[in-house]
PDB file of N, CA and C in Angstrom:
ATOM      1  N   UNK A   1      96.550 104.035  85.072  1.00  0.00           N
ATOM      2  CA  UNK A   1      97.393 103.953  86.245  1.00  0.00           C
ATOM      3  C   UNK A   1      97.884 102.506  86.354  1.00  0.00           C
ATOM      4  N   UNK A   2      98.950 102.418  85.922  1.00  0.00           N
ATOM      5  CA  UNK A   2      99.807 101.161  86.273  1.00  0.00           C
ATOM      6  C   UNK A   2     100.059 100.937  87.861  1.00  0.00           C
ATOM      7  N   UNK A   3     100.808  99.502  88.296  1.00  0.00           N
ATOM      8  CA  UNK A   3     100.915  98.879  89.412  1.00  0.00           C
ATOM      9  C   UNK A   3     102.621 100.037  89.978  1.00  0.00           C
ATOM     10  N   UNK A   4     102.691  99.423  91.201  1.00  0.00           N
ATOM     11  CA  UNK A   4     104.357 100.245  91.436  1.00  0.00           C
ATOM     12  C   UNK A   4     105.385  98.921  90.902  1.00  0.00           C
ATOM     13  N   UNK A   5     104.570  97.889  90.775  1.00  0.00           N
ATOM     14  CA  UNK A   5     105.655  96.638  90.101  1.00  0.00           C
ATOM     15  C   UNK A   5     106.215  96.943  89.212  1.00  0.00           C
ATOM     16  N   UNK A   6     105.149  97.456  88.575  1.00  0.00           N
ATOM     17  CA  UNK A   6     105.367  97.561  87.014  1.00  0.00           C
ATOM     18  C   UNK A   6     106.100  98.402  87.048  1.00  0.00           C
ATOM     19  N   UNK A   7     105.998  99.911  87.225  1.00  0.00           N
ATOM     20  CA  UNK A   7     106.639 100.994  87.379  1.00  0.00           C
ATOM     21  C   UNK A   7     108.315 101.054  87.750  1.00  0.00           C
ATOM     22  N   UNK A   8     108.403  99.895  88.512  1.00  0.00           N
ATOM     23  CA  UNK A   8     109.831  99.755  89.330  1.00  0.00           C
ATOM     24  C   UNK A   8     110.613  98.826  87.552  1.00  0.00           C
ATOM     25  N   UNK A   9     109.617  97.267  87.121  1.00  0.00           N
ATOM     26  CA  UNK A   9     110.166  97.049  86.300  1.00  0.00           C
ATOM     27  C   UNK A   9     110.686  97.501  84.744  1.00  0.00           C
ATOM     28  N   UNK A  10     109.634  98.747  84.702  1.00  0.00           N
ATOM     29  CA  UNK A  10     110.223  99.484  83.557  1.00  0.00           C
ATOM     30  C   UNK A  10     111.183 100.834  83.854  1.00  0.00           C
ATOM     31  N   UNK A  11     111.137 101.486  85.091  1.00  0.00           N
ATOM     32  CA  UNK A  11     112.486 102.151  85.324  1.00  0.00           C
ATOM     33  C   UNK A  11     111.703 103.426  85.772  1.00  0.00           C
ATOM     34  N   UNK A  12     110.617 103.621  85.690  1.00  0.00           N
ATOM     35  CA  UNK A  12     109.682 104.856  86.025  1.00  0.00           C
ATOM     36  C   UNK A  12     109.942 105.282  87.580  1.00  0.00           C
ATOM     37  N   UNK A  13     110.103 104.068  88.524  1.00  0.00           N
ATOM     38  CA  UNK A  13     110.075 104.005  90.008  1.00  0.00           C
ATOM     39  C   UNK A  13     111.724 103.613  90.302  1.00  0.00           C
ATOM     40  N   UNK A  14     112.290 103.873  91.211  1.00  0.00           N
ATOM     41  CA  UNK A  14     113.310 103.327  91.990  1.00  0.00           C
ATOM     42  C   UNK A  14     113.474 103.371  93.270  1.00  0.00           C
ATOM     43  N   UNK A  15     113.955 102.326  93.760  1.00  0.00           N
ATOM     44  CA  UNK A  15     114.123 102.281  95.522  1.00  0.00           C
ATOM     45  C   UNK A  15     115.325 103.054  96.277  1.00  0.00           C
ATOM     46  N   UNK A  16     115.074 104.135  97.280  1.00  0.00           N
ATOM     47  CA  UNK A  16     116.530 104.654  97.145  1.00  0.00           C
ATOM     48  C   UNK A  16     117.244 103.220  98.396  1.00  0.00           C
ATOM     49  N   UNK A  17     118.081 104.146  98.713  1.00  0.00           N
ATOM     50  CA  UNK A  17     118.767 103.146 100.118  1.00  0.00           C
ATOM     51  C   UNK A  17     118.224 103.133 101.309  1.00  0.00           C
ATOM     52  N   UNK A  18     117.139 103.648 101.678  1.00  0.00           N
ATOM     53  CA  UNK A  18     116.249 103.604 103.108  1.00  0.00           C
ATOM     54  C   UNK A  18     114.734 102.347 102.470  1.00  0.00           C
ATOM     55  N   UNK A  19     114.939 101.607 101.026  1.00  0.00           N
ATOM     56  CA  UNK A  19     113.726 101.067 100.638  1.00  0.00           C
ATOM     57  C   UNK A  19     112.480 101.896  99.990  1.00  0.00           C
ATOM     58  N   UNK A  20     112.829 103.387  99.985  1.00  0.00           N
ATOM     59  CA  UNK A  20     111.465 104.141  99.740  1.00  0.00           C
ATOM     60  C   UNK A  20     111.541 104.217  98.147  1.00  0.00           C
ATOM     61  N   UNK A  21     109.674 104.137  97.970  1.00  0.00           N
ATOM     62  CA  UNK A  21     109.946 104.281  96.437  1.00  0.00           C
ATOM     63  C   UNK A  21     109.977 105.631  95.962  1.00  0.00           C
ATOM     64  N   UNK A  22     110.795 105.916  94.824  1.00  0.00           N
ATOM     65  CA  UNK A  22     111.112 106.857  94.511  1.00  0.00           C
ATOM     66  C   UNK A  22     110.735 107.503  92.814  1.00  0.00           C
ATOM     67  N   UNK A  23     110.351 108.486  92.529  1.00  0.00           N
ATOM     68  CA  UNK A  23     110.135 109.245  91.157  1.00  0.00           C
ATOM     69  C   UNK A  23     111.248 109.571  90.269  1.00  0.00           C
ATOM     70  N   UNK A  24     111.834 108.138  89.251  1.00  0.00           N
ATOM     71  CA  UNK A  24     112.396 108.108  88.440  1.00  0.00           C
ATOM     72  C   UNK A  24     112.994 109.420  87.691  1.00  0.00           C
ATOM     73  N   UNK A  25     111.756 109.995  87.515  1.00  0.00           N
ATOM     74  CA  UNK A  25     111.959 111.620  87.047  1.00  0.00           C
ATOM     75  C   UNK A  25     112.430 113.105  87.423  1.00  0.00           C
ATOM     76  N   UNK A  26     111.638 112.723  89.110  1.00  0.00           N
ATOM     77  CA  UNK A  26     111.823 113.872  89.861  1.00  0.00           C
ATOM     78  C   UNK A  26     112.800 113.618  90.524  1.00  0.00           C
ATOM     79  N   UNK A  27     113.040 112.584  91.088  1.00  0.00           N
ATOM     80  CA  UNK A  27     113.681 112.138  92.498  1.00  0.00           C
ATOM     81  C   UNK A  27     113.337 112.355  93.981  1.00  0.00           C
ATOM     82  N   UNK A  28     111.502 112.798  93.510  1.00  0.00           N
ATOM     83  CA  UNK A  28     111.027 112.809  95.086  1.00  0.00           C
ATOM     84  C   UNK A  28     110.316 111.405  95.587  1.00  0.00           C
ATOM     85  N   UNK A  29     110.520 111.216  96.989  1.00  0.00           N
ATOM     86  CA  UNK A  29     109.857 110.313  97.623  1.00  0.00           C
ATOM     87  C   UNK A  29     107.933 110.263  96.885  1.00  0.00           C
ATOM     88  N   UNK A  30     107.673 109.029  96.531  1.00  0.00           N
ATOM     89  CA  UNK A  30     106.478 109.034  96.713  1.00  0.00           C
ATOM     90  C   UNK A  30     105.254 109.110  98.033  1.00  0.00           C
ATOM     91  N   UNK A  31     104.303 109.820  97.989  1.00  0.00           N
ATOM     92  CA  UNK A  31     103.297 110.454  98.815  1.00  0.00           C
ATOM     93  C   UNK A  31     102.477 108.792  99.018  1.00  0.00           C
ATOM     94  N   UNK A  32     101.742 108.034  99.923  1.00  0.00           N
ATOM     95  CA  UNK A  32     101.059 107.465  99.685  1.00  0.00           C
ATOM     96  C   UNK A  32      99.137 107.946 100.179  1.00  0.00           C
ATOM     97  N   UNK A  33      98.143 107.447  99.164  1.00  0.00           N
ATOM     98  CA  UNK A  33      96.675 108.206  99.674  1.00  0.00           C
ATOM     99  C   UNK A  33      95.884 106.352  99.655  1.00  0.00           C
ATOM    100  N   UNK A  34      95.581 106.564 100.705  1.00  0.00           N
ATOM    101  CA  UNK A  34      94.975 105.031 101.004  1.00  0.00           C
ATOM    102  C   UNK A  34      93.285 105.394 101.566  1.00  0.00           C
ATOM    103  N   UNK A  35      92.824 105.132 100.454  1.00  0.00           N
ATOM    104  CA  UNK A  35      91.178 105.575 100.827  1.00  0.00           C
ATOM    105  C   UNK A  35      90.684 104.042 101.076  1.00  0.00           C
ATOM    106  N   UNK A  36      89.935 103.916 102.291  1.00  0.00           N
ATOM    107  CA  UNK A  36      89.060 102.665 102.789  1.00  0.00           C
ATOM    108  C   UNK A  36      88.141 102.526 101.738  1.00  0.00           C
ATOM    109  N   UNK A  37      87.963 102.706 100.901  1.00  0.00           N
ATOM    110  CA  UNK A  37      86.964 101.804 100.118  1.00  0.00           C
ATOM    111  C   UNK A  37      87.183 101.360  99.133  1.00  0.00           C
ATOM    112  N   UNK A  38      88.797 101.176  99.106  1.00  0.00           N
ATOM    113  CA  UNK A  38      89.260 100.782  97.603  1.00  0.00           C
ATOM    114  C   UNK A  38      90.411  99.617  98.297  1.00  0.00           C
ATOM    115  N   UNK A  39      91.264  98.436  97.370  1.00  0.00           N
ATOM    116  CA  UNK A  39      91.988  97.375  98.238  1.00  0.00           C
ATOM    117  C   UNK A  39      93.015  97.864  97.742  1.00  0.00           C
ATOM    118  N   UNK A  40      93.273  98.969  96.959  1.00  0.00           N
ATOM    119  CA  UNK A  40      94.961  99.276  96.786  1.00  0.00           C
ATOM    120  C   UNK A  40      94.862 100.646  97.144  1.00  0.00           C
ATOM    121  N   UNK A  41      96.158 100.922  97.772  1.00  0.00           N
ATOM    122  CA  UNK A  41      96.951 102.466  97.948  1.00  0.00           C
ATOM    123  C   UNK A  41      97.283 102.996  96.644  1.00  0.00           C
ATOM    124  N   UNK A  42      97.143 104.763  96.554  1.00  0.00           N
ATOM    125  CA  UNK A  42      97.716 105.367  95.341  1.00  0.00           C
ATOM    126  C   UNK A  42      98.722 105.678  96.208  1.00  0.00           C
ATOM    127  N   UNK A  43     100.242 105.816  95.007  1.00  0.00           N
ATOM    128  CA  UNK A  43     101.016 106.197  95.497  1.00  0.00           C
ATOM    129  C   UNK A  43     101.548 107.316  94.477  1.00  0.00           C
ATOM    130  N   UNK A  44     101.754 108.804  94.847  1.00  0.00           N
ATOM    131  CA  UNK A  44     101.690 109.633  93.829  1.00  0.00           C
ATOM    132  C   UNK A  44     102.981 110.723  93.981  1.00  0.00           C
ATOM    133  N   UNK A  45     103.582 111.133  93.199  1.00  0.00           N
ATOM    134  CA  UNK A  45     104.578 112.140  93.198  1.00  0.00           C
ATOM    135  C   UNK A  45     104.100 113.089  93.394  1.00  0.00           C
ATOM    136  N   UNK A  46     104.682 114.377  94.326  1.00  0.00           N
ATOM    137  CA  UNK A  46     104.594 115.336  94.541  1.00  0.00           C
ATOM    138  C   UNK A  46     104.617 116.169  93.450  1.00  0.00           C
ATOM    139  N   UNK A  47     105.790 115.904  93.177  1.00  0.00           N
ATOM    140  CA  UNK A  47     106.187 117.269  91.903  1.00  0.00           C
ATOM    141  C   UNK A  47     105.750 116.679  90.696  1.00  0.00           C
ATOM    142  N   UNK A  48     106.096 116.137  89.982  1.00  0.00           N
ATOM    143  CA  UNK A  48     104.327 115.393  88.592  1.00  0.00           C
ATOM    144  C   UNK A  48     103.450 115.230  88.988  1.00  0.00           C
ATOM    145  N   UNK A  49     102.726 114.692  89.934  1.00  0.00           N
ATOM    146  CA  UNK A  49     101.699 113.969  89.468  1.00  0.00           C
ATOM    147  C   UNK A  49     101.101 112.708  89.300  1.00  0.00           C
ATOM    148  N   UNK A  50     102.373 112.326  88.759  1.00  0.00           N
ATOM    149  CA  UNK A  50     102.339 110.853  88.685  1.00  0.00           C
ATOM    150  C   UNK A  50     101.445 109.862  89.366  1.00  0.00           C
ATOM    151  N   UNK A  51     100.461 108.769  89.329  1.00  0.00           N
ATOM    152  CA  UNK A  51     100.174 107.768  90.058  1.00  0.00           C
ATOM    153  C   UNK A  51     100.433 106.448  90.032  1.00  0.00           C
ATOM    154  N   UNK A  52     100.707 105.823  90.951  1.00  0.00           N
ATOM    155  CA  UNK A  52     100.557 104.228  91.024  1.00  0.00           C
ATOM    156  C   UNK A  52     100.130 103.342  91.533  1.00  0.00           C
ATOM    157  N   UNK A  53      99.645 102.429  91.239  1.00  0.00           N
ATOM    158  CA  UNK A  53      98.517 101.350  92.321  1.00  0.00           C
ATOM    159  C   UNK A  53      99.877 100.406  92.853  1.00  0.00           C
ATOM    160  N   UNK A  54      99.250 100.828  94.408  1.00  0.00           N
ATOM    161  CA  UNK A  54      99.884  99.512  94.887  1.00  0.00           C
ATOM    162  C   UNK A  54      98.796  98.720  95.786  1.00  0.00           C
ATOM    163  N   UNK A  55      99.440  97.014  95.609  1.00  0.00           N
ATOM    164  CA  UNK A  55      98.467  96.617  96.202  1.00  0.00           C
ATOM    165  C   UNK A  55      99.028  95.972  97.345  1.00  0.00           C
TER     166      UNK A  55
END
């Protein structure tokens, strides 16, 4: 699981025009799951699967 930095700098992620990050592939909004015992948010596509650490 890569960063959403990363993700945005290789083309996997994109921002639409409201700032939200978005699934290169699918074109759905990413979901975010923020569990308290960890210091980064997953941020995951609905329709893949997909995950990404953000911190």
């Amino acid at each position: 699981m890569q960063s959403t930095r990363k993700g945005l700098r290789a083309g996997e992620l994109y921002k639409d025009t409201y700032e939200r990050l978005t699934c290169a592939d699918c074109e759905e909004s990413l979901k975010k799951q923020n569990d308290p015992d960890e210091i980064y948010a997953v941020r995951i596509c609905p329709e893949c699967g997909t995950s990404w650490k953000e911190l």
